[in-house]
N, C-alpha and C. Protein backbone atom coordinates (compact mmCIF):
# COMPACT_ATOMS: atom_id res chain seq x y z
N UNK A 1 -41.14 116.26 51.27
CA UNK A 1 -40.67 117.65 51.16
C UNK A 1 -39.22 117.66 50.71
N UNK A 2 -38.95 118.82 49.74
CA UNK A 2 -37.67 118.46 49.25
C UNK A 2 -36.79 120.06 50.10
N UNK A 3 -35.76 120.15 50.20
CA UNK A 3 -34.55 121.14 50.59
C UNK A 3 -33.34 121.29 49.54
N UNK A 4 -33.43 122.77 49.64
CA UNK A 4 -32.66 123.21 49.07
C UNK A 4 -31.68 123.77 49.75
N UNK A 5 -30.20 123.27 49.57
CA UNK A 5 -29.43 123.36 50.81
C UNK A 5 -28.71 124.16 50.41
N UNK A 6 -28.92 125.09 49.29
CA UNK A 6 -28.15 126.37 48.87
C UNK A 6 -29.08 128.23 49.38
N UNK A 7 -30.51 126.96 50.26
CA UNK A 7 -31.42 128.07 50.72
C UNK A 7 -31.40 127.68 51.96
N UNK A 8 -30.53 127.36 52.82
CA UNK A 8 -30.48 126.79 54.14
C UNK A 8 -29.06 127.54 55.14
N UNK A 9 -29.70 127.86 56.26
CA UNK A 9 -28.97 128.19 57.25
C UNK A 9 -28.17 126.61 57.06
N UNK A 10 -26.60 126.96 57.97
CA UNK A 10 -25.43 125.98 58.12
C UNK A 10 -26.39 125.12 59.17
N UNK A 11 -26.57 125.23 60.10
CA UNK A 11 -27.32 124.84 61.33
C UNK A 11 -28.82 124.35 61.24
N UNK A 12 -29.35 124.65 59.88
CA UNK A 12 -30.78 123.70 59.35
C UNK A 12 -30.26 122.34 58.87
N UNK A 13 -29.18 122.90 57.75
CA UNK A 13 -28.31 121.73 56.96
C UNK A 13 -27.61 120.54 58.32
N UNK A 14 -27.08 121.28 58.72
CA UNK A 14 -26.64 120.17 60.20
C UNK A 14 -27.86 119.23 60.65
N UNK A 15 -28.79 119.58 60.96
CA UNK A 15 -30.17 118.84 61.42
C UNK A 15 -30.46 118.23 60.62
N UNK A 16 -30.82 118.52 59.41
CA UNK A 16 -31.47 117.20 58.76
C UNK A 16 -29.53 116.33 58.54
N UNK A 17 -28.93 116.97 57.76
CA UNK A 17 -27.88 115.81 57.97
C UNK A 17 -27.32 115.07 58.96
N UNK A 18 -27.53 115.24 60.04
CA UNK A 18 -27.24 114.49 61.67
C UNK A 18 -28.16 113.83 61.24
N UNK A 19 -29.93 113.81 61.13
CA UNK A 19 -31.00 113.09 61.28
C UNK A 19 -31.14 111.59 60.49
N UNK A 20 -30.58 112.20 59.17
CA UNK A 20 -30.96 111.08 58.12
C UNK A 20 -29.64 110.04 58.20
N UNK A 21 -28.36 110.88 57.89
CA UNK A 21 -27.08 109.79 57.91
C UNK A 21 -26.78 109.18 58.88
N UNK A 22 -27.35 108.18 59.49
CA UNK A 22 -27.11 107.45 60.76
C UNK A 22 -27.40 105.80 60.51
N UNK A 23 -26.68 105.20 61.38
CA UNK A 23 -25.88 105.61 62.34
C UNK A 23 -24.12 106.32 62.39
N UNK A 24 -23.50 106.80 62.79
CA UNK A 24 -22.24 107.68 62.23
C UNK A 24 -21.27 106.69 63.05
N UNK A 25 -20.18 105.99 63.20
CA UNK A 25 -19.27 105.69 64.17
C UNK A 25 -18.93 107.03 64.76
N UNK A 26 -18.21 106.96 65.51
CA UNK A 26 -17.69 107.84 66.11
C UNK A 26 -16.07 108.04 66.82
N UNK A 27 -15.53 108.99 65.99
CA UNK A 27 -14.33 108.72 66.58
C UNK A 27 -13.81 109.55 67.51
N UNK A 28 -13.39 108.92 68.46
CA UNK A 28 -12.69 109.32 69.71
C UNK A 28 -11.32 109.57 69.51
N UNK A 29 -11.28 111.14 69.13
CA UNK A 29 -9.69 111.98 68.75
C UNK A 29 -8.86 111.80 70.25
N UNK A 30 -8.20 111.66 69.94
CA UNK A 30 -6.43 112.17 70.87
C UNK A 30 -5.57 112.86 69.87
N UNK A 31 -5.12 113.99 70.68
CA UNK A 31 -4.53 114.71 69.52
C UNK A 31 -3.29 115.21 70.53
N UNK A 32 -2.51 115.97 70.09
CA UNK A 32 -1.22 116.35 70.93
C UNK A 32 -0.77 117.33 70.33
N UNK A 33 -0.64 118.57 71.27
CA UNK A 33 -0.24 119.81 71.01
C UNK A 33 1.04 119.82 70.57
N UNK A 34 1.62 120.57 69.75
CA UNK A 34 3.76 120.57 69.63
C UNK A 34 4.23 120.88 71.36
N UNK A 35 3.60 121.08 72.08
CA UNK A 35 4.10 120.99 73.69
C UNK A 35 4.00 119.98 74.41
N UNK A 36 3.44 118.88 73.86
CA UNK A 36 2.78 117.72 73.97
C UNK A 36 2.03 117.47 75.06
N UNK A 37 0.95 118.58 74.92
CA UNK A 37 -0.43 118.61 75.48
C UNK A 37 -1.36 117.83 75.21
N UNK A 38 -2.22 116.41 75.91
CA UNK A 38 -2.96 115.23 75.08
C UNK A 38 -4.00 115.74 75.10
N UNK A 39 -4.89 115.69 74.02
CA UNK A 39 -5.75 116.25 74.23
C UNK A 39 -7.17 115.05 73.52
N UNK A 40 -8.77 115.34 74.15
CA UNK A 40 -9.05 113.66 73.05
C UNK A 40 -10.81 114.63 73.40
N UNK A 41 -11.15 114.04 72.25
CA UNK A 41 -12.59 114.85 72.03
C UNK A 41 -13.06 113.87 70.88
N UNK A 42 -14.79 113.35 71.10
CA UNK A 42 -15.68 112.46 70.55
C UNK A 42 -15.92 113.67 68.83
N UNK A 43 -16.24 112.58 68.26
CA UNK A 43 -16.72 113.46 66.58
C UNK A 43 -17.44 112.48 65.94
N UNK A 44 -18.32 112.96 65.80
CA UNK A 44 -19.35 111.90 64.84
C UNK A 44 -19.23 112.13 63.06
N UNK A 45 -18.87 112.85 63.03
CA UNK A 45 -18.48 113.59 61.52
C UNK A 45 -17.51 112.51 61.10
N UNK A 46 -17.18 111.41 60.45
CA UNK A 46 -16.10 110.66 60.66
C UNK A 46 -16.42 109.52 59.86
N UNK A 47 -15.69 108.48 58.73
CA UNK A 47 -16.17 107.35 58.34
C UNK A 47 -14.25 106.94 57.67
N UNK A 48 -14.42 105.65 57.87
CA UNK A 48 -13.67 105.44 56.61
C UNK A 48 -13.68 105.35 54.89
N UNK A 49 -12.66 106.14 54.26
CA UNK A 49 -13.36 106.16 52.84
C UNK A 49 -12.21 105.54 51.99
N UNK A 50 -11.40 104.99 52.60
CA UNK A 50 -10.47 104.16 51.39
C UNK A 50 -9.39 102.95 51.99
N UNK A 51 -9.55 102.28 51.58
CA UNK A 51 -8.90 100.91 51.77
C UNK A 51 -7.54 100.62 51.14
N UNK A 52 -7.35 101.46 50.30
CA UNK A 52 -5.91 101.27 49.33
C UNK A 52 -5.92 102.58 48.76
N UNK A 53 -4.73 103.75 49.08
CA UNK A 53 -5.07 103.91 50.51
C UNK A 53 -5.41 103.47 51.56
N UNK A 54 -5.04 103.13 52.58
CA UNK A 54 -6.13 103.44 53.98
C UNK A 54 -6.82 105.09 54.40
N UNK A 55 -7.93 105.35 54.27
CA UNK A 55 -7.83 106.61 54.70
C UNK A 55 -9.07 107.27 55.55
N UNK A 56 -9.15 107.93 55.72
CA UNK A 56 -10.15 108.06 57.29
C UNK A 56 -10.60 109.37 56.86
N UNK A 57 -12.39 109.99 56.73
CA UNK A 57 -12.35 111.53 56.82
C UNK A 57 -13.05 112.03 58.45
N UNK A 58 -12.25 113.02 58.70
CA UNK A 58 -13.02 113.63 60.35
C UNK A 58 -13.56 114.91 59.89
N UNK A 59 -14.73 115.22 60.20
CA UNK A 59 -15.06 116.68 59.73
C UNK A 59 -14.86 117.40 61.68
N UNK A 60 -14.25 118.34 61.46
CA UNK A 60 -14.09 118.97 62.83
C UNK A 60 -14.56 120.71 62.57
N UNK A 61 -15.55 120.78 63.55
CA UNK A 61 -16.32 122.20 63.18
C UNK A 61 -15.58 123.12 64.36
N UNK A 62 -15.88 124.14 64.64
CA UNK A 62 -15.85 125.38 65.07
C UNK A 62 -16.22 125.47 66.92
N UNK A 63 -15.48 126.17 67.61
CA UNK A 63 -16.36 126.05 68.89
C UNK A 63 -15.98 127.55 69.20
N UNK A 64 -16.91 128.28 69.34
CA UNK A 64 -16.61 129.78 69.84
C UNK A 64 -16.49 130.18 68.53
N UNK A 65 -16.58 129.83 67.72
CA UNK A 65 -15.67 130.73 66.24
C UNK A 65 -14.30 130.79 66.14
N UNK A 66 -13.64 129.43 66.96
CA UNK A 66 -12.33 129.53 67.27
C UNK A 66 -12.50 127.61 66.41
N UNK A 67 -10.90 127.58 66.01
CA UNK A 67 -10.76 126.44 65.65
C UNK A 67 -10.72 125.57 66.87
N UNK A 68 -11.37 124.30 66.86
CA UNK A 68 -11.13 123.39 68.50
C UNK A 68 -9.99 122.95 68.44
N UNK A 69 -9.28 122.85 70.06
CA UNK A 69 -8.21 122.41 69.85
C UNK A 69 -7.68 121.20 69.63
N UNK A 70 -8.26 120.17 68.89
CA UNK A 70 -8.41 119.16 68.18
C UNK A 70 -7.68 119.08 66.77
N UNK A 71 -8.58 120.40 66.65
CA UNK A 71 -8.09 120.62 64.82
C UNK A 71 -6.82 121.69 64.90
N UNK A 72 -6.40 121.92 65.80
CA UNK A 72 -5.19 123.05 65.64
C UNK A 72 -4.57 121.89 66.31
N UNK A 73 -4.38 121.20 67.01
CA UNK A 73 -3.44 119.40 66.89
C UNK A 73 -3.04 119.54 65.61
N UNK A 74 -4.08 118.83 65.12
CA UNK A 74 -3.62 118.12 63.87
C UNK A 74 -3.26 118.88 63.05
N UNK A 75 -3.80 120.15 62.95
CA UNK A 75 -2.68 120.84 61.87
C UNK A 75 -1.28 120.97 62.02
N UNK A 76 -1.26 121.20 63.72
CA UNK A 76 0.23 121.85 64.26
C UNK A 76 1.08 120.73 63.82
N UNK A 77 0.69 119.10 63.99
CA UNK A 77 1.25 117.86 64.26
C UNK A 77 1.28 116.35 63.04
N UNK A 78 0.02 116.92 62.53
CA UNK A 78 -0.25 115.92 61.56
C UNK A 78 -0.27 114.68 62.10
N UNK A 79 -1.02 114.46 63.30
CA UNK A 79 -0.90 113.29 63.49
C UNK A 79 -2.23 112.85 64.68
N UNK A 80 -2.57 111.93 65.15
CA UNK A 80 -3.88 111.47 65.89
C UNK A 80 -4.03 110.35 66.13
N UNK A 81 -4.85 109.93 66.57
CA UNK A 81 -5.18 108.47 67.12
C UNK A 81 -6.52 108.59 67.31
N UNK A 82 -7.16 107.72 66.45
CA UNK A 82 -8.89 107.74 66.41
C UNK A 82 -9.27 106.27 67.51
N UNK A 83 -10.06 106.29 68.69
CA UNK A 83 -10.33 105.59 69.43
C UNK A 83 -11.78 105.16 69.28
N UNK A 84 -12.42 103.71 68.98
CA UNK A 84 -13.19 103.58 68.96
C UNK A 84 -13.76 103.17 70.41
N UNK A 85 -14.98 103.48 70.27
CA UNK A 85 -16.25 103.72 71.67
C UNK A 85 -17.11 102.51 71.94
N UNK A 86 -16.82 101.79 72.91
CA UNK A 86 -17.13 100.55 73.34
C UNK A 86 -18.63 101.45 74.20
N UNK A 87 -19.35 100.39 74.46
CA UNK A 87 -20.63 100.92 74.87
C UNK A 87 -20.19 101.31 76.71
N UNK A 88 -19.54 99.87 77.34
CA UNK A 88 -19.22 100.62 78.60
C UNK A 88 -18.20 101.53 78.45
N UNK A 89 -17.84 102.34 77.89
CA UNK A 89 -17.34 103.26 77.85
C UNK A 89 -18.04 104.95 77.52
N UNK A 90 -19.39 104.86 77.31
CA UNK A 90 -20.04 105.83 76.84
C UNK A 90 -20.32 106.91 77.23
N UNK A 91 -20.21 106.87 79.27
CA UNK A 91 -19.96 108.22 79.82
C UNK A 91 -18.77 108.24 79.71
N UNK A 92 -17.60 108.02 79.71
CA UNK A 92 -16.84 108.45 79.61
C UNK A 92 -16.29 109.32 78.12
N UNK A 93 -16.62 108.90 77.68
CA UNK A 93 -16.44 109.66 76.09
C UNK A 93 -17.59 110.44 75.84
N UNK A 94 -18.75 110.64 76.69
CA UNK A 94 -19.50 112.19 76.40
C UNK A 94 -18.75 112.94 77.11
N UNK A 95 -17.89 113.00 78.51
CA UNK A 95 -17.20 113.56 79.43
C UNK A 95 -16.45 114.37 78.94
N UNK A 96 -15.73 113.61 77.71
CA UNK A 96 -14.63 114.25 76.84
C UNK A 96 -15.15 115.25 75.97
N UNK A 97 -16.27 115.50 76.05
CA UNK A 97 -16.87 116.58 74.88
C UNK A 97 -17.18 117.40 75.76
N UNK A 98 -16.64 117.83 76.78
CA UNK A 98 -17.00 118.83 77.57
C UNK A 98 -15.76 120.26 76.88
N UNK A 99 -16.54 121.21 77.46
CA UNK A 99 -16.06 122.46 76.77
C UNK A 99 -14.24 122.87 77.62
N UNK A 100 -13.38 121.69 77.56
CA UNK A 100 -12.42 122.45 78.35
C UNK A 100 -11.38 123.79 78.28
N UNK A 101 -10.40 124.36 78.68
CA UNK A 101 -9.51 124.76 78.20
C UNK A 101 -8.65 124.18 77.95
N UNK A 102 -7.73 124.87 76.92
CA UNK A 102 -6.68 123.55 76.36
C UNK A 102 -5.62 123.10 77.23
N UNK A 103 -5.43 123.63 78.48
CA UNK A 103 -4.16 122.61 79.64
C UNK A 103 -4.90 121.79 80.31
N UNK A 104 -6.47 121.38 80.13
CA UNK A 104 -7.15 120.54 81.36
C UNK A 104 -6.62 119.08 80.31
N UNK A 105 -6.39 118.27 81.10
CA UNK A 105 -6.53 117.09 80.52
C UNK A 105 -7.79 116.47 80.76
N UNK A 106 -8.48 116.01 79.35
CA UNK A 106 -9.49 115.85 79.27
C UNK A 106 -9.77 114.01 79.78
N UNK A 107 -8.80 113.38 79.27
CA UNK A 107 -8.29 111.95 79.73
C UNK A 107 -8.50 111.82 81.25
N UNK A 108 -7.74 112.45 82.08
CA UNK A 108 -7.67 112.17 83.51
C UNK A 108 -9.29 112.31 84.23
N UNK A 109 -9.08 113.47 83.79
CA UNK A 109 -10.73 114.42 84.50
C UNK A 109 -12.05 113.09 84.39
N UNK A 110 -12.07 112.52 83.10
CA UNK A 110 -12.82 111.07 82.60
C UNK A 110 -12.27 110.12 83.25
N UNK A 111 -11.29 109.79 83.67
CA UNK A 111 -10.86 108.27 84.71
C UNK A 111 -10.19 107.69 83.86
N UNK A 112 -9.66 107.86 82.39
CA UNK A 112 -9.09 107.47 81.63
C UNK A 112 -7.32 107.45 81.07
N UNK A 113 -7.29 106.06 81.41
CA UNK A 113 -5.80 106.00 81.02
C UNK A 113 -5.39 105.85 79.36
N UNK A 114 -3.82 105.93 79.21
CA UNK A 114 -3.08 105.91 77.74
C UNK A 114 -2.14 104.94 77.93
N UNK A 115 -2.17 104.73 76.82
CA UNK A 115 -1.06 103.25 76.31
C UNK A 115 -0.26 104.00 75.03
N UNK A 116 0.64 103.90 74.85
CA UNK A 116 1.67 104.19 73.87
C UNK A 116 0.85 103.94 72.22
N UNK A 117 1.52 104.58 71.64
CA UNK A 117 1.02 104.39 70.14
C UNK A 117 2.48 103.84 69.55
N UNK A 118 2.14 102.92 68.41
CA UNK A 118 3.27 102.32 68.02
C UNK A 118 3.65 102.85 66.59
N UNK A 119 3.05 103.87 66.11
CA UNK A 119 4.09 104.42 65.24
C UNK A 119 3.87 106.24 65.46
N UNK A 120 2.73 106.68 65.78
CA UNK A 120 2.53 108.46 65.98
C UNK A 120 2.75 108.79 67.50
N UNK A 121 2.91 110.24 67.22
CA UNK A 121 3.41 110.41 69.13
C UNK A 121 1.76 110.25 69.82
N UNK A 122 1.28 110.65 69.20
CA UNK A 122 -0.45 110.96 70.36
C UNK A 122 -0.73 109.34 70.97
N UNK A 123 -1.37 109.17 72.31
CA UNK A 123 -0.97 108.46 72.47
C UNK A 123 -2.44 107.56 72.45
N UNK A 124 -3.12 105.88 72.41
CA UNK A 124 -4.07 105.74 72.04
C UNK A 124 -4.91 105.93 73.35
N UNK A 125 -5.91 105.48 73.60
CA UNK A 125 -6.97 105.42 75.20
C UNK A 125 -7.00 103.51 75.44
N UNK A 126 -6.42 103.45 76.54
CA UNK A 126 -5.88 102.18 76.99
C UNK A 126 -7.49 101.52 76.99
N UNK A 127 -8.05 102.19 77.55
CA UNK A 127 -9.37 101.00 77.72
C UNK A 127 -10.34 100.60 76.39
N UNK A 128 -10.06 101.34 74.93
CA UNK A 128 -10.28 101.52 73.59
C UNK A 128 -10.26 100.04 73.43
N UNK A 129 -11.12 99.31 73.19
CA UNK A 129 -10.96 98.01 72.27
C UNK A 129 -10.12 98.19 71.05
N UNK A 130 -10.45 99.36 70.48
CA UNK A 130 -9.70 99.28 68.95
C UNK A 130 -9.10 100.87 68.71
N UNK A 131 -7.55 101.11 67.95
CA UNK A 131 -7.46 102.64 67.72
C UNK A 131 -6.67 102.36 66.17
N UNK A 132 -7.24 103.54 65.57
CA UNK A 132 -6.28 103.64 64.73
C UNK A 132 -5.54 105.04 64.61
N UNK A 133 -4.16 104.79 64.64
CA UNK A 133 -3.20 105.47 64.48
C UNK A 133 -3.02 106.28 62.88
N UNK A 134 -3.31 107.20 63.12
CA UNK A 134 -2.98 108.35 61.87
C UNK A 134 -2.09 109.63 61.65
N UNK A 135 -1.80 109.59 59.96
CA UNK A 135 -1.57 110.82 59.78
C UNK A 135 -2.07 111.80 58.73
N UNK A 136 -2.11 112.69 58.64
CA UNK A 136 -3.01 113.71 58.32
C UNK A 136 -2.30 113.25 56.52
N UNK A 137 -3.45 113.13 55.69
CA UNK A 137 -2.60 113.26 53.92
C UNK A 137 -3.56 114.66 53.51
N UNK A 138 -4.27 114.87 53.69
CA UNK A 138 -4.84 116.13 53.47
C UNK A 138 -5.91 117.08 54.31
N UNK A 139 -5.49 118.33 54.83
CA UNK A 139 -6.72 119.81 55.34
C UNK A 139 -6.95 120.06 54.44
N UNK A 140 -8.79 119.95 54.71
CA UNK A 140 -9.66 120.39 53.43
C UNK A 140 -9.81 122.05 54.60
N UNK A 141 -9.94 123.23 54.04
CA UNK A 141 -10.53 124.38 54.60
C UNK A 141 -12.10 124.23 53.98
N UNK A 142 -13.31 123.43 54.63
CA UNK A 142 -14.58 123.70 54.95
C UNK A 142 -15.02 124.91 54.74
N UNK A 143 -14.77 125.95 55.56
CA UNK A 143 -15.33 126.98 56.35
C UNK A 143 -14.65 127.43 57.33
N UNK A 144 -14.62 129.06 58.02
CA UNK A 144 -14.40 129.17 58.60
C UNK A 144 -14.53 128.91 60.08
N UNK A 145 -13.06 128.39 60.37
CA UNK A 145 -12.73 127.39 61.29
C UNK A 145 -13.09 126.51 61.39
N UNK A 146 -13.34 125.93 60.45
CA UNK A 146 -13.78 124.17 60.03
C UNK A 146 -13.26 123.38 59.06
N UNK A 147 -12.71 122.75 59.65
CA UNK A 147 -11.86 121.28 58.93
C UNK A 147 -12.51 120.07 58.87
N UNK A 148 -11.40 119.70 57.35
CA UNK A 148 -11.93 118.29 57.03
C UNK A 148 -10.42 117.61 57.11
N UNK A 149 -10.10 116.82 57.30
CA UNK A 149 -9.24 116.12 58.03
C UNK A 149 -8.94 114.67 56.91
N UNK A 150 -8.41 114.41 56.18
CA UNK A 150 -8.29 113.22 55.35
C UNK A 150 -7.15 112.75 55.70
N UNK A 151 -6.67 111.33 56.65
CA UNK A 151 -5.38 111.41 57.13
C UNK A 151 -5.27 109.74 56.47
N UNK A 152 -4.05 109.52 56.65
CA UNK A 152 -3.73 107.54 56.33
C UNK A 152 -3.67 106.87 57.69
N UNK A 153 -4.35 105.95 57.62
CA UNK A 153 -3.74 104.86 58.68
C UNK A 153 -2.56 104.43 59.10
N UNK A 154 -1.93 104.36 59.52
CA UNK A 154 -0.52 104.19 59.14
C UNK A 154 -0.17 102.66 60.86
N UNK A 155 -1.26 102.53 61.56
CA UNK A 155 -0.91 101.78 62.37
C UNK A 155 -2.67 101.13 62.69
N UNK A 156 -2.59 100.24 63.24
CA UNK A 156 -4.15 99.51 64.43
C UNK A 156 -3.89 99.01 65.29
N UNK A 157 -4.18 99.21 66.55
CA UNK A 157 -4.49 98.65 67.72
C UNK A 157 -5.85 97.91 67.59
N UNK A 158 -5.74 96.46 68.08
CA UNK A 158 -7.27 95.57 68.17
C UNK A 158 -6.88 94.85 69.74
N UNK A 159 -7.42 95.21 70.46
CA UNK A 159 -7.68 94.08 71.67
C UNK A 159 -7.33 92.54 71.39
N UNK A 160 -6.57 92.18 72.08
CA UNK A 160 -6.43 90.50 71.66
C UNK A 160 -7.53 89.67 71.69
N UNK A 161 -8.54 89.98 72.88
CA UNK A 161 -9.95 89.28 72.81
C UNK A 161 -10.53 89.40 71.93
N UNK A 162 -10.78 90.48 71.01
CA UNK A 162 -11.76 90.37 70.05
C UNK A 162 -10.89 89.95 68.82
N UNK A 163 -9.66 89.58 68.37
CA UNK A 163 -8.90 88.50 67.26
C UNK A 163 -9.67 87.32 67.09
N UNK A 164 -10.62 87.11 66.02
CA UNK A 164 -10.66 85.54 66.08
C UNK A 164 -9.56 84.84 65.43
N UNK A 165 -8.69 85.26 64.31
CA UNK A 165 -7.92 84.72 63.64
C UNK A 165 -6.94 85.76 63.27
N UNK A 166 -5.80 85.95 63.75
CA UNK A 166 -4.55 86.96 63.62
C UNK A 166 -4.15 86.92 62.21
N UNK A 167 -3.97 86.02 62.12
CA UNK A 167 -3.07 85.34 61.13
C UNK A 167 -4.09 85.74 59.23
N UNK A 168 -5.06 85.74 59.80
CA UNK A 168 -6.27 85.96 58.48
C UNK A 168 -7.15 87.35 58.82
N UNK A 169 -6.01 88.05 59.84
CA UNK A 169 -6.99 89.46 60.08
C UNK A 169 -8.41 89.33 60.20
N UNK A 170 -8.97 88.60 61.02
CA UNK A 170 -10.52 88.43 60.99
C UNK A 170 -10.97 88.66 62.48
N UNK A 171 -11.80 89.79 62.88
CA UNK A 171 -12.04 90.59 63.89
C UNK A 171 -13.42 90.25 64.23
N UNK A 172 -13.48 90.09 65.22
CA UNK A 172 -15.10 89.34 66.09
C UNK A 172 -15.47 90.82 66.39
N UNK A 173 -16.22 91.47 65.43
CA UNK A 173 -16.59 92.81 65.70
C UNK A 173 -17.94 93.04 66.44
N UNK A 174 -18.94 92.16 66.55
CA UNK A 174 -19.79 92.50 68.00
C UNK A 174 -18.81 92.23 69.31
N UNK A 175 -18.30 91.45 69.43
CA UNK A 175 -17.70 91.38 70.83
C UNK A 175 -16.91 92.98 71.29
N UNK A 176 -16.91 93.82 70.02
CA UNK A 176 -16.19 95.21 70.68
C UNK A 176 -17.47 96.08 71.43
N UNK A 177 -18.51 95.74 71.10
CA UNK A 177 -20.09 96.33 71.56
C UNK A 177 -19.71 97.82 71.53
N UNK A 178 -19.12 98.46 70.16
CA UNK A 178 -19.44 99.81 69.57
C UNK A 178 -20.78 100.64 69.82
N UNK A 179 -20.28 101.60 69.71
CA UNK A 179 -21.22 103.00 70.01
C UNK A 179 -21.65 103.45 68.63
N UNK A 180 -22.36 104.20 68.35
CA UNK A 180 -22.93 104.59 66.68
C UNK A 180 -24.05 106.13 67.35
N UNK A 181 -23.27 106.58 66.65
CA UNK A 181 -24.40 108.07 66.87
C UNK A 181 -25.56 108.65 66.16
N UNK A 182 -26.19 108.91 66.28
CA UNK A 182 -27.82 108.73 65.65
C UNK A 182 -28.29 110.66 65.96
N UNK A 183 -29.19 111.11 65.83
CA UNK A 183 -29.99 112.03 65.45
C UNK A 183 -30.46 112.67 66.66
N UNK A 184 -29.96 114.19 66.63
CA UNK A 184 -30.22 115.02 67.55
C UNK A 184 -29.11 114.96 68.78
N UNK A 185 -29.36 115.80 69.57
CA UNK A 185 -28.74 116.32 70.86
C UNK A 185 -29.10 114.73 71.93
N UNK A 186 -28.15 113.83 72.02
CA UNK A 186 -27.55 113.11 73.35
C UNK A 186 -28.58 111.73 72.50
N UNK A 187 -28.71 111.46 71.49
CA UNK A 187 -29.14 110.11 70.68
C UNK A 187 -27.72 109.04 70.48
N UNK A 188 -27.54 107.91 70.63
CA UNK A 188 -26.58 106.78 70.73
C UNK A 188 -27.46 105.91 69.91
N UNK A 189 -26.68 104.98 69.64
CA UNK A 189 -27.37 103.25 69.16
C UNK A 189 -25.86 102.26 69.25
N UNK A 190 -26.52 100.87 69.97
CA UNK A 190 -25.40 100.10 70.15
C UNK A 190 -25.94 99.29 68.97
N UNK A 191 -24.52 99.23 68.44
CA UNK A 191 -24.57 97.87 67.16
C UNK A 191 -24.08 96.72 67.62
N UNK A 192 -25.53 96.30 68.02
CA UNK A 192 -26.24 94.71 68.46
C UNK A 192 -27.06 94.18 67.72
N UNK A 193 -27.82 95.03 67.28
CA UNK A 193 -28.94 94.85 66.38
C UNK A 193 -28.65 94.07 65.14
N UNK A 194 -27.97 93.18 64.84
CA UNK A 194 -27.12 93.23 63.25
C UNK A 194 -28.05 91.91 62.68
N UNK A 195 -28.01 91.47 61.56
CA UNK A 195 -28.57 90.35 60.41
C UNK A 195 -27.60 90.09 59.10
N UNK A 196 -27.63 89.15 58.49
CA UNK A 196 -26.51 89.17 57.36
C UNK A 196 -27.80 88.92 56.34
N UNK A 197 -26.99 89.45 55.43
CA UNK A 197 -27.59 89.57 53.95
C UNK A 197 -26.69 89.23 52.87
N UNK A 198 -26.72 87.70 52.17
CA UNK A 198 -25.48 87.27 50.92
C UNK A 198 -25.74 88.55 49.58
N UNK A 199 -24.95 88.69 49.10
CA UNK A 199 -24.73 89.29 48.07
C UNK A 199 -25.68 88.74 46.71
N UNK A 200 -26.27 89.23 46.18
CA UNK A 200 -26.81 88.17 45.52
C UNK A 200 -26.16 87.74 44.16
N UNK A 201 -26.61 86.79 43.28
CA UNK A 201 -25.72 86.22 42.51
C UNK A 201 -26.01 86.53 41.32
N UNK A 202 -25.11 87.41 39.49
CA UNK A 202 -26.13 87.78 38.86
C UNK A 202 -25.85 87.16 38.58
N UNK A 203 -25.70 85.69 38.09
CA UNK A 203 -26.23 84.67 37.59
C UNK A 203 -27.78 83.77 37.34
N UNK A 204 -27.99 84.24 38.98
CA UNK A 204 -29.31 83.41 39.03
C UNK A 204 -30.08 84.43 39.60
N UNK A 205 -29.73 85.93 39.08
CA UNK A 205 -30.33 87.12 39.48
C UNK A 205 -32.26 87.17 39.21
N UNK A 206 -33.08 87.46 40.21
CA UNK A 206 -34.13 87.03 40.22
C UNK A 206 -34.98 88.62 40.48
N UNK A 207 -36.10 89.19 39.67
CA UNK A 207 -36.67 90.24 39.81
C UNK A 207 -37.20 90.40 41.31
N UNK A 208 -36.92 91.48 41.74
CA UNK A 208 -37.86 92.35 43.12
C UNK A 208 -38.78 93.42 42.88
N UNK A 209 -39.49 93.33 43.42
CA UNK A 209 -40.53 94.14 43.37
C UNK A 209 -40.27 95.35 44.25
N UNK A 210 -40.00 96.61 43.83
CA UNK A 210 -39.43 97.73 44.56
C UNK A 210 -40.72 98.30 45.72
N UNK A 211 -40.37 98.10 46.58
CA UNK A 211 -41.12 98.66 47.74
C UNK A 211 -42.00 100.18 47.60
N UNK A 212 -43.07 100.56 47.96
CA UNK A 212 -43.83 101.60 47.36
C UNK A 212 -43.71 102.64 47.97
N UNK A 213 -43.35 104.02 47.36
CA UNK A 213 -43.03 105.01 47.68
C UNK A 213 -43.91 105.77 48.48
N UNK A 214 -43.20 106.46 49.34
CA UNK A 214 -44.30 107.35 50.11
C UNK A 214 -44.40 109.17 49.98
């Protein structure tokens, strides 16, 4: 069946796109008000899309018909700290997607401590295997009250345990036992599951037989 997503409610389009693009990382915002209110909320909307550059996109939607206060952070501040989601960490970062008002600290209420950021004020989530530190290079206006968020890297936090080699930047990335968000209301997947596949060579490039359509 094919869709036409120029004949689609916003909220049909959401469903099948949650369903099919998976698994999503997920980044775990900290954001900080100009009063320097911390504030940190899960988003699956989120990938990295440039390397040179470094650059990161967050899509941040709407709650009430009000911008979340996530995305009025980062506009006010231009700045964030994306925390990645270790698996024992997973109630705690649905916790954070709870509907608060903006003086609750969402950090504490979760059992969750902060560690300093070494170049933006927001600060990272201490128990985070990995964060990256950002700043905003471009607000896309989406929709009303919905942002797209294109910011630079500008810093990384990595756990010293998971370094296999500092010196050659080479990161033992199962040992962080990441979270990955998958399809529908309260769906997860831990990336454990993994296999390697070499690149193949066109030199000694060899015909495949394309798998049969359904």
């Amino acid at each position: 069946m094919n869709f036409d997503f120029s004949q689609l409610a916003p909220a049909d389009a959401f469903k099948l796109l949650a369903s099919v693009v998976v698994p999503r990382p997920i980044a775990w915002v900290v954001s900080q008000s100009p009063q320097g209110r911390v504030n940190a909320a899960p988003f699956s909307f989120f990938n990295v899309v440039s390397s040179d550059p470094p650059i990161v996109a967050l899509g941040i939607g709407p709650r009430g018909g009000q911008l979340k206060d996530t995305a009025r952070n980062i506009v006010a501040t231009g700045e964030f700290v994306v925390n990645m989601v270790p698996a024992e960490l997973a109630e705690a970062m649905n916790h954070t997607s709870l509907d608060y008002v903006a003086d609750v600290d969402e950090l504490a209420r979760a059992g969750l401590q902060t560690a300093p950021s070494r170049v933006v004020a927001p600060p990272r989530i201490a128990q985070s295997p990995a964060a990256l530190e950002c700043r905003v290079w471009q607000v896309l206006d989406a929709a009303p009250q919905r942002v797209i968020v294109l910011a630079r890297v500008v810093a990384m936090y990595v756990r010293d345990e998971a370094l296999l080699d500092p010196a050659r930047f080479y990161v033992d990335t199962p040992s962080l036992h990441l979270l990955a968000r998958m399809h529908g209301a309260g769906w997860y997947a831990r990336t454990s599951d993994l296999f390697q596949m070499h690149a193949p060579d066109a030199a000694n490039d060899l015909a495949v037989r394309p798998a049969q359509g359904h």
